[in-house]
N, C-alpha and C. Protein backbone atom coordinates (compact mmCIF):
# COMPACT_ATOMS: atom_id res chain seq x y z
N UNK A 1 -11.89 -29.12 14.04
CA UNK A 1 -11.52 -30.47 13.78
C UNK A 1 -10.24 -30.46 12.96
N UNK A 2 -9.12 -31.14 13.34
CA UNK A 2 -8.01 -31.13 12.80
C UNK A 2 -8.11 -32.55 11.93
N UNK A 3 -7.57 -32.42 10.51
CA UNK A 3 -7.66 -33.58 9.94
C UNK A 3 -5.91 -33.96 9.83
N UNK A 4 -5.15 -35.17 10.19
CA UNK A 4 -4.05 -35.52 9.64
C UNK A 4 -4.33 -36.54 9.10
N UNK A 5 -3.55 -36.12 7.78
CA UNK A 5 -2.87 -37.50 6.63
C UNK A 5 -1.25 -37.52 6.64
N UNK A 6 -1.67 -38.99 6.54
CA UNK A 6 -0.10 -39.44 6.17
C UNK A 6 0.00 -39.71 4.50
N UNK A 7 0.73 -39.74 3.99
CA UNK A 7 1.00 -39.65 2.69
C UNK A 7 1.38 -40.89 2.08
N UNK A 8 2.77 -41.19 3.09
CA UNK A 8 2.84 -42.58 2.72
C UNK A 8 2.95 -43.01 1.53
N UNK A 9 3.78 -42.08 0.71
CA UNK A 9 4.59 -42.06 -0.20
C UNK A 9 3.37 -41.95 -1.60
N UNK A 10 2.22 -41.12 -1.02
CA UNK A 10 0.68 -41.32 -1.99
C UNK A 10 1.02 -39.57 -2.40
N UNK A 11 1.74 -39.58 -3.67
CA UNK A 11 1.75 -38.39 -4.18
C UNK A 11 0.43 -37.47 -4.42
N UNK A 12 -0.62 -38.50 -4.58
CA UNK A 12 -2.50 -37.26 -4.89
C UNK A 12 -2.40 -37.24 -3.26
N UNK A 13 -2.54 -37.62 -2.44
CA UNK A 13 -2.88 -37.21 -1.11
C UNK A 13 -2.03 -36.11 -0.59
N UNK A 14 -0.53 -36.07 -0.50
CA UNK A 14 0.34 -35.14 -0.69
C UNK A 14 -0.52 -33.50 -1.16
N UNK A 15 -0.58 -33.32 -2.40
CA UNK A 15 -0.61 -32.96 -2.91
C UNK A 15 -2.42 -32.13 -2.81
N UNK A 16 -3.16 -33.20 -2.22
CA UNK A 16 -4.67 -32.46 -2.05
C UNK A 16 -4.48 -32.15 -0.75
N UNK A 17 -3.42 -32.45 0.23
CA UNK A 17 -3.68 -31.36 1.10
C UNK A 17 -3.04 -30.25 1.60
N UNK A 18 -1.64 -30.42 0.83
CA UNK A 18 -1.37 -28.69 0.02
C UNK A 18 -2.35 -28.14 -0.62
N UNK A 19 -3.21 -28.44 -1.35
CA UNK A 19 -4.23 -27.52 -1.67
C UNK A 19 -5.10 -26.83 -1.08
N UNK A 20 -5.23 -27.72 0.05
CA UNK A 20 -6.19 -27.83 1.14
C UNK A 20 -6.17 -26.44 2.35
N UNK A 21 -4.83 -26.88 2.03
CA UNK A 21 -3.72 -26.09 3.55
C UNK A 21 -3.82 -24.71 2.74
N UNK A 22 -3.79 -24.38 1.62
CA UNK A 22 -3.60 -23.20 0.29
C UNK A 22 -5.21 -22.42 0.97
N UNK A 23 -5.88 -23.52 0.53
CA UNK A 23 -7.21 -23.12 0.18
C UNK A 23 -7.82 -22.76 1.60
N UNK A 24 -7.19 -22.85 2.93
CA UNK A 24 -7.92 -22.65 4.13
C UNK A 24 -6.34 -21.38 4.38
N UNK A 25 -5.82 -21.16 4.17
CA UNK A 25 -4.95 -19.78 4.12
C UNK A 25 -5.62 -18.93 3.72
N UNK A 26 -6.10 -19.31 1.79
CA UNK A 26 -6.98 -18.39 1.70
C UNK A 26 -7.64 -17.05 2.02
N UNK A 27 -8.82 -18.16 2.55
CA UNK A 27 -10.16 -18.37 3.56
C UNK A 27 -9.35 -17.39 4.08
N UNK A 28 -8.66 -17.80 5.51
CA UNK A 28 -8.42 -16.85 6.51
C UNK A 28 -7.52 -15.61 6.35
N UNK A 29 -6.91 -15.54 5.11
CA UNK A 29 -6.73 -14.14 4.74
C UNK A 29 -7.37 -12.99 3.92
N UNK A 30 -8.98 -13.70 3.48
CA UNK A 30 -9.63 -12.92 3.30
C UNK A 30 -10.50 -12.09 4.34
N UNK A 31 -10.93 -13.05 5.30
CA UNK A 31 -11.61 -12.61 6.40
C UNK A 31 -10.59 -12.13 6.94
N UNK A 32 -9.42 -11.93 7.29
CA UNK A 32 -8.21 -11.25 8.06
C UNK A 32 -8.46 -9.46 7.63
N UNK A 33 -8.58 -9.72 6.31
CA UNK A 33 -9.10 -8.28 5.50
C UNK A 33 -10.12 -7.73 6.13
N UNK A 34 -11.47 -8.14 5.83
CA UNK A 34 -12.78 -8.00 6.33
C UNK A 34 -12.53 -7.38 7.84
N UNK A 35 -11.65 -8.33 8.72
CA UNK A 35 -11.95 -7.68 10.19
C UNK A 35 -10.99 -6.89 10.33
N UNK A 36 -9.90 -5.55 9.89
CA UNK A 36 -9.14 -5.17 9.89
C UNK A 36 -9.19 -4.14 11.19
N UNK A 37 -8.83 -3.00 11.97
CA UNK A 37 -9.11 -2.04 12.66
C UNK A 37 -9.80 -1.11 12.77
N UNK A 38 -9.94 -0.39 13.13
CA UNK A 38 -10.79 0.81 12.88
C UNK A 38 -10.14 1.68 11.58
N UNK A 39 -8.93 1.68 11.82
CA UNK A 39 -8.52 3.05 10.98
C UNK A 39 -8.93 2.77 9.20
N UNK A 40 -9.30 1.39 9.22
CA UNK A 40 -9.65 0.91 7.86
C UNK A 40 -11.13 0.77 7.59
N UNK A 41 -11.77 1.31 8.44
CA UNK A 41 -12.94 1.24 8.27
C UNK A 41 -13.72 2.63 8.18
N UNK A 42 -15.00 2.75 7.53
CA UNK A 42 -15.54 4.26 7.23
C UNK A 42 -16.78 3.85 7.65
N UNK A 43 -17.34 5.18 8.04
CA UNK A 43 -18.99 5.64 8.13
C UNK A 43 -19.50 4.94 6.54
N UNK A 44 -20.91 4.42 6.50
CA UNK A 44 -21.56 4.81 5.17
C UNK A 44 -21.75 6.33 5.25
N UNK A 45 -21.99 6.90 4.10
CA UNK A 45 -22.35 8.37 3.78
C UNK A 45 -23.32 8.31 3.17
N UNK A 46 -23.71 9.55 2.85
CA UNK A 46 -25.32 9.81 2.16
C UNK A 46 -24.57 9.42 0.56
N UNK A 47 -25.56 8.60 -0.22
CA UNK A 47 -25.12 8.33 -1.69
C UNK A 47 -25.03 6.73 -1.94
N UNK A 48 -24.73 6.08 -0.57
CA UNK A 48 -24.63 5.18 -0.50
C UNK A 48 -25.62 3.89 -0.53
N UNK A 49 -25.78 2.85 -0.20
CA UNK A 49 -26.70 2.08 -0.69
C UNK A 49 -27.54 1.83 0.62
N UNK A 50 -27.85 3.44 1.17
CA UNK A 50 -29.03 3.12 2.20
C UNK A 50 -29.75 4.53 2.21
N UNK A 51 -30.64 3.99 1.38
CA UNK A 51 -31.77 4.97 1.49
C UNK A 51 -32.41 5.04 2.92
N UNK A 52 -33.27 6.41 2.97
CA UNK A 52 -33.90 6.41 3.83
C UNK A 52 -33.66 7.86 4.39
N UNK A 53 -34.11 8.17 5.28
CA UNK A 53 -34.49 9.61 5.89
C UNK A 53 -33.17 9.95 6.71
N UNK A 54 -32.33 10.62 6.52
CA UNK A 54 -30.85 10.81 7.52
C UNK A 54 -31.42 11.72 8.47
N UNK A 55 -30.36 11.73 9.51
CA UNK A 55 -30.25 11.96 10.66
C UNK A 55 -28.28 12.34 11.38
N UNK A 56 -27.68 13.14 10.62
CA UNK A 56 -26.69 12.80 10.24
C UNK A 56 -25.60 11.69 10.25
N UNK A 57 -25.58 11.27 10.83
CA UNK A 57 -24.65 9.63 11.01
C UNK A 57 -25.86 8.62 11.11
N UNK A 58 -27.21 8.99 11.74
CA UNK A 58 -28.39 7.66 11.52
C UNK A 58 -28.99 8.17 10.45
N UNK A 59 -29.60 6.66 10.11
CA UNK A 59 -30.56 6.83 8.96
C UNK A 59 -31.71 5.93 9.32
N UNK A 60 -32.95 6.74 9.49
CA UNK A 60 -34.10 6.29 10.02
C UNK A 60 -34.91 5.30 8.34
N UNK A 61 -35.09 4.20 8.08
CA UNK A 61 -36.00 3.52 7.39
C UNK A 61 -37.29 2.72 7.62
N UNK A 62 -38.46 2.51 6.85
CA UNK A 62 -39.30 2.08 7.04
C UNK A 62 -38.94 0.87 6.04
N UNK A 63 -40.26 0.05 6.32
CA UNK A 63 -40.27 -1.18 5.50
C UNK A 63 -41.41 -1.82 5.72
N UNK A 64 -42.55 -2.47 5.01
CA UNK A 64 -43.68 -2.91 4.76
C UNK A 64 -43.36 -4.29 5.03
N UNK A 65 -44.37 -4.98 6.10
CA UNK A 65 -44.34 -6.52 6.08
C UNK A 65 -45.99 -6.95 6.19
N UNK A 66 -45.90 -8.42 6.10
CA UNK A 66 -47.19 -8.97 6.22
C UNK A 66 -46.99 -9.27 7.34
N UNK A 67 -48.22 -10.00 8.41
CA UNK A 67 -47.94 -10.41 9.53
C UNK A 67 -48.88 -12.18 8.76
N UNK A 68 -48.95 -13.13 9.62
CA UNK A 68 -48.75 -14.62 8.88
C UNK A 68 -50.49 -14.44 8.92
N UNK A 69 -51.65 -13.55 9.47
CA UNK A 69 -52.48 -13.04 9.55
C UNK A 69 -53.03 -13.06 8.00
N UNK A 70 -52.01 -11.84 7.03
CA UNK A 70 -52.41 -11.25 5.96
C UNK A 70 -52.46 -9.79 6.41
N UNK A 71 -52.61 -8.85 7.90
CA UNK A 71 -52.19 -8.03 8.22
C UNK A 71 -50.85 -6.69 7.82
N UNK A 72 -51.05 -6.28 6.85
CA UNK A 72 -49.75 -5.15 6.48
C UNK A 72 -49.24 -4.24 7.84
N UNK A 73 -48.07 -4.44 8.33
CA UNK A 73 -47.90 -3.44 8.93
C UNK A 73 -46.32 -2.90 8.59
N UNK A 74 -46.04 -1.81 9.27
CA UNK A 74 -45.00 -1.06 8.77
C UNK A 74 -43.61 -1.15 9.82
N UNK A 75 -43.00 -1.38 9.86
CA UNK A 75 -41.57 -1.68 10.81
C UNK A 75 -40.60 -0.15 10.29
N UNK A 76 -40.06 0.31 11.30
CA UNK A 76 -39.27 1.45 11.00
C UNK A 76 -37.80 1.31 12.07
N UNK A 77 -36.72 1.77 11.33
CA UNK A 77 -36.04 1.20 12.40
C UNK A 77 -34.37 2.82 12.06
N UNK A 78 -33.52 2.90 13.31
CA UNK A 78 -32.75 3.86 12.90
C UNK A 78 -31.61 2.55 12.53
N UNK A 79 -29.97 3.02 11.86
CA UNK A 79 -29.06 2.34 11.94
C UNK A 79 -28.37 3.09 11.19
N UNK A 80 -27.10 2.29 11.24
CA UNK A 80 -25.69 3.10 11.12
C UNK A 80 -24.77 1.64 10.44
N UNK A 81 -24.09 2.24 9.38
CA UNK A 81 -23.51 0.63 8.58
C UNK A 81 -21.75 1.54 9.03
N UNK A 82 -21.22 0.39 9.20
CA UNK A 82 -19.40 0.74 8.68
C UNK A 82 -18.60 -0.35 8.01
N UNK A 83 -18.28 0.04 6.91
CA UNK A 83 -17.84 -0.35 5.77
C UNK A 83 -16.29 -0.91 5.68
N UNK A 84 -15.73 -1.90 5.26
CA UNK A 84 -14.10 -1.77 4.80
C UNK A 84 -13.65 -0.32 4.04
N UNK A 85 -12.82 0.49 3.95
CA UNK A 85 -12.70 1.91 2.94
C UNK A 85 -12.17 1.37 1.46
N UNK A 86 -11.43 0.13 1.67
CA UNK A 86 -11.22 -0.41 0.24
C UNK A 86 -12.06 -1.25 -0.33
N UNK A 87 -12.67 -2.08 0.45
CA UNK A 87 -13.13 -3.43 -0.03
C UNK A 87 -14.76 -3.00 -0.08
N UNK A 88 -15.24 -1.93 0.62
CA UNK A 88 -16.78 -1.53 0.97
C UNK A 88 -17.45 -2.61 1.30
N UNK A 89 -17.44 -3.73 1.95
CA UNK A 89 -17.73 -4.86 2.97
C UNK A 89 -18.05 -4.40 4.10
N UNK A 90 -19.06 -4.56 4.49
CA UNK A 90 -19.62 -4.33 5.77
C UNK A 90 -19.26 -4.95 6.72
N UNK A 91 -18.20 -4.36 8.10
CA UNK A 91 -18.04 -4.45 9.16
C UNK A 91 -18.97 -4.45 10.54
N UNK A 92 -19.38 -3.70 10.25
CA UNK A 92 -20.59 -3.33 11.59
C UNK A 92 -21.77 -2.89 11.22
N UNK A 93 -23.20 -3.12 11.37
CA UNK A 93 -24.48 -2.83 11.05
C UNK A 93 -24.71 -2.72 13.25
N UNK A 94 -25.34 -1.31 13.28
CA UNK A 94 -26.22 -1.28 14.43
C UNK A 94 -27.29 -0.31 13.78
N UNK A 95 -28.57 -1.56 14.81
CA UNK A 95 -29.75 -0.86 14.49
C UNK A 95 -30.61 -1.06 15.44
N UNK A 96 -31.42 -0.34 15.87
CA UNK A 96 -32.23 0.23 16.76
C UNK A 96 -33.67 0.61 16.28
N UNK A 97 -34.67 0.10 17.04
CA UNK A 97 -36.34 -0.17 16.73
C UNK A 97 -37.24 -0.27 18.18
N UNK A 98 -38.09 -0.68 17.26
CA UNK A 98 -39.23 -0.41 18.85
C UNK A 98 -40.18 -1.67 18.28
N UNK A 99 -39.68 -2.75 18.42
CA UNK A 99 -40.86 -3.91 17.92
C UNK A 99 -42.35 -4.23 17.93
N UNK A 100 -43.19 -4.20 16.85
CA UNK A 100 -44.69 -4.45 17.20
C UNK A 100 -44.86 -5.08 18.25
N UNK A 101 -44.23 -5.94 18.45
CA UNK A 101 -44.90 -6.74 20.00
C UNK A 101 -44.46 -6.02 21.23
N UNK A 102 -43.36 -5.08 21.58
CA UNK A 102 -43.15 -4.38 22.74
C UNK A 102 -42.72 -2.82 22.11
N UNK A 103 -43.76 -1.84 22.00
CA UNK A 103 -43.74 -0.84 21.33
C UNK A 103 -42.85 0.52 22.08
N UNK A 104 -43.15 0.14 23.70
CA UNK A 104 -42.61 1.02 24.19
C UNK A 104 -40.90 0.78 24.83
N UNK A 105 -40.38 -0.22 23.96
CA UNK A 105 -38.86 -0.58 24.63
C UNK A 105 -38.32 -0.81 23.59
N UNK A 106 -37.18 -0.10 23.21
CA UNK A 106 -36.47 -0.51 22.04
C UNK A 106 -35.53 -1.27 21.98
N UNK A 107 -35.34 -1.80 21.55
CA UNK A 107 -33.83 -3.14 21.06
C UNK A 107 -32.95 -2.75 20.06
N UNK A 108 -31.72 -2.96 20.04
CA UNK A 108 -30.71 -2.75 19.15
C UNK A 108 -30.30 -3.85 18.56
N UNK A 109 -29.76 -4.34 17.68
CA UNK A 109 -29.06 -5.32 16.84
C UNK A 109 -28.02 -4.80 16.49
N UNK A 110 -26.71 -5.83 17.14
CA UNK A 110 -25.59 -5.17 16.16
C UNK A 110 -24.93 -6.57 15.31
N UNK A 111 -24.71 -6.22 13.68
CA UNK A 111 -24.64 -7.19 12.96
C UNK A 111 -22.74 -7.27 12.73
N UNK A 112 -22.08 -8.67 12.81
CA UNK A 112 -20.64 -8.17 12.78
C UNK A 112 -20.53 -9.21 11.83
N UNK A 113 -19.11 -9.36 10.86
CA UNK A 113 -19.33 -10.39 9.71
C UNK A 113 -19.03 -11.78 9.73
N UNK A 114 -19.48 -12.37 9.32
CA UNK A 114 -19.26 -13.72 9.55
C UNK A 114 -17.62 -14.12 9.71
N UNK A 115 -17.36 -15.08 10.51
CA UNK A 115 -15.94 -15.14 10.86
C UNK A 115 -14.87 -15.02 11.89
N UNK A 116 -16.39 -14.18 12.62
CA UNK A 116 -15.46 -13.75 13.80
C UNK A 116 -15.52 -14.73 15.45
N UNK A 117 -14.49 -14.29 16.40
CA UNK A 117 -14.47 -15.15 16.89
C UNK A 117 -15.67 -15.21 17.96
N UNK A 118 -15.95 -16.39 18.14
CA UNK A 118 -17.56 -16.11 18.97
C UNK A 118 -17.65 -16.69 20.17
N UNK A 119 -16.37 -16.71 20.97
CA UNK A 119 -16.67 -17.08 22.45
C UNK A 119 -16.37 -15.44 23.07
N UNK A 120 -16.10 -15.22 22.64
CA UNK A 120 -15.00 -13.25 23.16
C UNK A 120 -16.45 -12.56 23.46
N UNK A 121 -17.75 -12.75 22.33
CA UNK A 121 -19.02 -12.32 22.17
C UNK A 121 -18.74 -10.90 21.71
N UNK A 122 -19.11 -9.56 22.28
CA UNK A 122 -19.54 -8.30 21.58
C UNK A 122 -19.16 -7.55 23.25
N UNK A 123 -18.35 -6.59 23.30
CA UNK A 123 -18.46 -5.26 24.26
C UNK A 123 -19.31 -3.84 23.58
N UNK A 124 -19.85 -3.20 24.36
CA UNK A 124 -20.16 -2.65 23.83
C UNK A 124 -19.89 -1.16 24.95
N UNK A 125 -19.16 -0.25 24.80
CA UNK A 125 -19.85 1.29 25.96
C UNK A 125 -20.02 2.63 25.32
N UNK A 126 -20.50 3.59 25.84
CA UNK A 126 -20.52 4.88 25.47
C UNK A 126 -19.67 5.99 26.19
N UNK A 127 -18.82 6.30 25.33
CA UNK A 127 -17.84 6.99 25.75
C UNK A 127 -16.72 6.28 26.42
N UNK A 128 -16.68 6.99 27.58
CA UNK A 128 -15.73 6.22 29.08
C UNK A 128 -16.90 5.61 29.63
N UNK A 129 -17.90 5.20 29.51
CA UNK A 129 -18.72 4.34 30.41
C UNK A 129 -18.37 3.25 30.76
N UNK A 130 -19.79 2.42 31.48
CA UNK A 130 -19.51 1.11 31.44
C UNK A 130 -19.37 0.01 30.05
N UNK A 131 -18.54 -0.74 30.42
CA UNK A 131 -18.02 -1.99 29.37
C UNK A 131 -19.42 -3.00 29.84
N UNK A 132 -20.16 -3.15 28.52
CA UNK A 132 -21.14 -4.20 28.57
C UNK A 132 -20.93 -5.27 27.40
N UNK A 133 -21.58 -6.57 28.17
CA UNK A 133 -20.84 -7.42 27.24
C UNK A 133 -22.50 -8.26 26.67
N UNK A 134 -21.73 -8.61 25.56
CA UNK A 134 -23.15 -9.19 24.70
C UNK A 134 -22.90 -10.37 23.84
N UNK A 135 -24.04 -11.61 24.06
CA UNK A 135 -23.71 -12.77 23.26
C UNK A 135 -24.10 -12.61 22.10
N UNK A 136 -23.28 -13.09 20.99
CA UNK A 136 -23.43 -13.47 19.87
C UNK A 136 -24.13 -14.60 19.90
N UNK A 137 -25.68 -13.87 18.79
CA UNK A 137 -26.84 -14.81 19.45
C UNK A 137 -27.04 -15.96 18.31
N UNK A 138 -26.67 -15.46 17.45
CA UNK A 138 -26.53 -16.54 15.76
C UNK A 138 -25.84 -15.78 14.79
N UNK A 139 -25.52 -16.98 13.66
CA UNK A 139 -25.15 -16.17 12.42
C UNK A 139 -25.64 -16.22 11.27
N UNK A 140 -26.25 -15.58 10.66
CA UNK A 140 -26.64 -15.81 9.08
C UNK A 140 -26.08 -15.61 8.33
N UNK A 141 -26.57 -15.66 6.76
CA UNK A 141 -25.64 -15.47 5.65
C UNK A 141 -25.67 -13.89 5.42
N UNK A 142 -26.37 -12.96 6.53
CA UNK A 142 -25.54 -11.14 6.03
C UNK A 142 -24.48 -11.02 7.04
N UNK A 143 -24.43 -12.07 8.37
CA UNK A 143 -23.22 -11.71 9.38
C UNK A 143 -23.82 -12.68 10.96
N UNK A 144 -23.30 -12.07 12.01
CA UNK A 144 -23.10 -12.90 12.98
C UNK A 144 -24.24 -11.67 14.15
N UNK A 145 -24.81 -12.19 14.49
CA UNK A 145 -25.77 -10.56 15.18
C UNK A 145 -25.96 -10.91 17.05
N UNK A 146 -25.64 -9.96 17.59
CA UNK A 146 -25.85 -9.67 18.93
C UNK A 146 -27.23 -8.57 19.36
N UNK A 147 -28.17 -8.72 20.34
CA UNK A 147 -29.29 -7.74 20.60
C UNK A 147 -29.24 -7.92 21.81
N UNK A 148 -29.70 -6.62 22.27
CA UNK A 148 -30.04 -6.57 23.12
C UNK A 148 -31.33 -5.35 23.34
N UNK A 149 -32.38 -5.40 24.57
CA UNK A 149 -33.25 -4.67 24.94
C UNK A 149 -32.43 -3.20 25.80
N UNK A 150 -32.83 -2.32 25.03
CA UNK A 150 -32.12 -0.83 25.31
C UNK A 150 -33.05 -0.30 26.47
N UNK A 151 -32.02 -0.07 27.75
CA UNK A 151 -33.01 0.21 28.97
C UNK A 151 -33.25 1.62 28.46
N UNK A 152 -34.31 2.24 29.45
CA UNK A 152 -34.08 3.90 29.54
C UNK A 152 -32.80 4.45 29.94
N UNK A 153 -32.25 4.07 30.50
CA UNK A 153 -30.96 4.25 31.25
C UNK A 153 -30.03 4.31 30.31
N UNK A 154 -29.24 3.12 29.09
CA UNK A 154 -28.91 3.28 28.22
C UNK A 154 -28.84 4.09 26.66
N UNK A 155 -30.54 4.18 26.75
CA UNK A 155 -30.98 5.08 25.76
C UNK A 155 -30.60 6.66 26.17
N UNK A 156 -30.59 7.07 27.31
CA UNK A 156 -30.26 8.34 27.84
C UNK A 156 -28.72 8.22 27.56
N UNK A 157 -28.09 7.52 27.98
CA UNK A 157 -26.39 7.42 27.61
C UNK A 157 -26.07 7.58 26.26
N UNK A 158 -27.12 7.03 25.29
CA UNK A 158 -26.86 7.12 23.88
C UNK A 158 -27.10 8.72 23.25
N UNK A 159 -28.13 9.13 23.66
CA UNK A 159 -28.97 10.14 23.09
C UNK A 159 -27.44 11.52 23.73
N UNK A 160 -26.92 11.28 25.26
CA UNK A 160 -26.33 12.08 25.86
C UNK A 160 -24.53 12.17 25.18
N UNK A 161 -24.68 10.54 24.84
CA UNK A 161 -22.83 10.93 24.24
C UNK A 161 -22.41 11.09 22.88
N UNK A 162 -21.39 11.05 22.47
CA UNK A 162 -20.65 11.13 21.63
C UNK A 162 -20.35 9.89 20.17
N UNK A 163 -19.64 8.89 21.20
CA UNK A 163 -19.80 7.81 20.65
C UNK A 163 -19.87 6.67 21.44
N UNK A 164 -20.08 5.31 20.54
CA UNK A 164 -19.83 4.32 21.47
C UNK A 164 -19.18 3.28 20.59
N UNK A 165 -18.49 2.27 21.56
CA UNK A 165 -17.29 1.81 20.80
C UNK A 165 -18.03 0.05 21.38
N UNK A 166 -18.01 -0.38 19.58
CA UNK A 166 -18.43 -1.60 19.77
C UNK A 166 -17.46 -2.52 19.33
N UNK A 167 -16.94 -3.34 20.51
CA UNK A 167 -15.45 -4.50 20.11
C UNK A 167 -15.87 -6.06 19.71
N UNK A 168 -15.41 -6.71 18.92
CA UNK A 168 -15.97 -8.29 18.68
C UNK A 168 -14.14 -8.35 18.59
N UNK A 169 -14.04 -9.70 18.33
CA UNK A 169 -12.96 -10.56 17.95
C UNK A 169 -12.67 -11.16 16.19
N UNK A 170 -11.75 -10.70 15.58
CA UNK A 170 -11.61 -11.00 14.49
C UNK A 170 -11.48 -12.40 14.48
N UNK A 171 -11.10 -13.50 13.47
CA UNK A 171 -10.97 -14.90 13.60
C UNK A 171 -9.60 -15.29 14.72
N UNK A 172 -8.32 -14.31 13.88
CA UNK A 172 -7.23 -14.51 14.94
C UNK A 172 -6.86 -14.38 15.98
N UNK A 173 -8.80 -13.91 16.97
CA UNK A 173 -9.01 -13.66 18.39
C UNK A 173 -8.38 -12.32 18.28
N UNK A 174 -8.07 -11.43 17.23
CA UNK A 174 -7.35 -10.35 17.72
C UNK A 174 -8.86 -9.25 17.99
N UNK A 175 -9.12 -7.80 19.10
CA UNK A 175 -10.14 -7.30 19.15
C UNK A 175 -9.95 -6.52 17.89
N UNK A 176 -11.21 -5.84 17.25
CA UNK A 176 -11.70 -4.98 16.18
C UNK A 176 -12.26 -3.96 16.76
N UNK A 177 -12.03 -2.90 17.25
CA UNK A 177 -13.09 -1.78 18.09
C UNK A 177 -13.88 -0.81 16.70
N UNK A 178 -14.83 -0.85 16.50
CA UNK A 178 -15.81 0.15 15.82
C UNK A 178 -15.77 1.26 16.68
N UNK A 179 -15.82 2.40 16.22
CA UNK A 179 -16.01 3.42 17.34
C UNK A 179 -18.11 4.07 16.19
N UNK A 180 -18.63 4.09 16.95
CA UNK A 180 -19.99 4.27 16.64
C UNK A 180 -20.21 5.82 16.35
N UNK A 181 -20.63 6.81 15.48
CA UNK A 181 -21.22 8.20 15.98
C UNK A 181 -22.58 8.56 16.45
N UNK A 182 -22.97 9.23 17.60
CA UNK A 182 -23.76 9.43 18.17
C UNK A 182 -24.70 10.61 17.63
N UNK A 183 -24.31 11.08 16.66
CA UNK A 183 -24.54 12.29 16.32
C UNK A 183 -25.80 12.08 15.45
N UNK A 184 -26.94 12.64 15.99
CA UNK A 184 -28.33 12.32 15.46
C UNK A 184 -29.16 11.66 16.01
N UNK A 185 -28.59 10.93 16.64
CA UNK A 185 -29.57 9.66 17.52
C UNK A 185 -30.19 9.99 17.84
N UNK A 186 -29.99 11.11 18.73
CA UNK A 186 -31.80 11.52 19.51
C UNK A 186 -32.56 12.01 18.32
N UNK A 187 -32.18 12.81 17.41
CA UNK A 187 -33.44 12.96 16.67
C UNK A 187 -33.93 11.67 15.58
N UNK A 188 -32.99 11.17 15.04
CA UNK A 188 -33.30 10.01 14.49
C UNK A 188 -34.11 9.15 15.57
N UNK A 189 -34.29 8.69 16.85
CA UNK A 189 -34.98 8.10 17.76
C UNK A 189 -36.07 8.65 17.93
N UNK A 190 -36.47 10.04 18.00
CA UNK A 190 -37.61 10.54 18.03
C UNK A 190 -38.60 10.52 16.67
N UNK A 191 -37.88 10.56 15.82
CA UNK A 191 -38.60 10.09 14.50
C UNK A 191 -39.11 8.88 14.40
N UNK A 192 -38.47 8.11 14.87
CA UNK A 192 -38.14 6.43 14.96
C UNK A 192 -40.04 6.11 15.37
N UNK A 193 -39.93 7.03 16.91
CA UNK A 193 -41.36 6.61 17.81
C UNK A 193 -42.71 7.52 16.87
């Protein structure tokens, strides 16, 4: 929504929307930061603020929930964070699980930060593979998240490559490619089940 004022010789109106115009520059040069390229972005490492069982680039975690029952059960899931290298702002969260309600098919979530542009949605491939594309399904206040159900087919592509390179759109529509490491997955996934 574009707002125009005329001023009309109204020096406070003038003047609040230079602030305005200031204050939405800002805005979009902080998030300009946040979605920067790859080369500005890092792996988390071990030390960092994710506990849990490594796998060298995954880190397999558990976590205790209630079900609305009163039922305790336990959710375990692998994932992989990438960080700003200056700002340590989280760029990319992918994570991968096997949900109580469909135990034998796993789903991935990949979390990207709020801001970005959301008609472009999420590519995602492994290696030179195929380019798959994914909607950005909502956003909350940790980021903007895309899922999808991981065929066997895919899961074999994961477990088999290297990396995989996950692209969104920064605000200025410009792409952001994450490049993902693969390294662990299969055993982090086998732990996972």
């Amino acid at each position: 929504m574009i707002v125009r004022l005329r001023h009309a010789g109204n020096s406070r109106a003038s003047t609040l929307v230079t602030r305005w115009r200031r204050a939405m520059l800002t805005v979009a040069g902080a998030a300009g930061l946040l979605l920067v390229a790859t080369a500005t972005a890092q792996q988390t490492k071990d030390g960092d603020d994710a506990p849990g069982q490594k796998f060298k680039d995954w880190t397999l975690r558990c976590e205790d929930f209630k079900r609305s029952d009163g039922e305790a059960f336990k959710q375990c899931h692998i994932f992989q964070d990438w960080k700003h290298k200056d700002k340590k702002l989280r760029i990319l969260h992918v994570a991968v699980a096997y949900p109580p309600n469909s135990p034998e098919r796993a789903v991935a979530v990949l979390t990207m930060p709020l801001g970005i542009f959301l008609p472009a949605g999420v590519k995602i491939k492994v290696d030179e593979g195929e380019l798959r594309s994914l909607v950005v399904e909502r956003c909350e206040p940790v980021g903007c998240k895309a899922g999808f159900p991981v065929t066997p087919d895919q899961l074999l592509e994961f477990k088999k490559g290297l990396k995989a390179f996950v692209t969104f759109h920064d605000m200025r529509r410009k792409p952001v490619t994450v490049p993902v490491s693969l390294r662990g997955f299969t055993k982090a996934l086998a732990a996972l089940k």
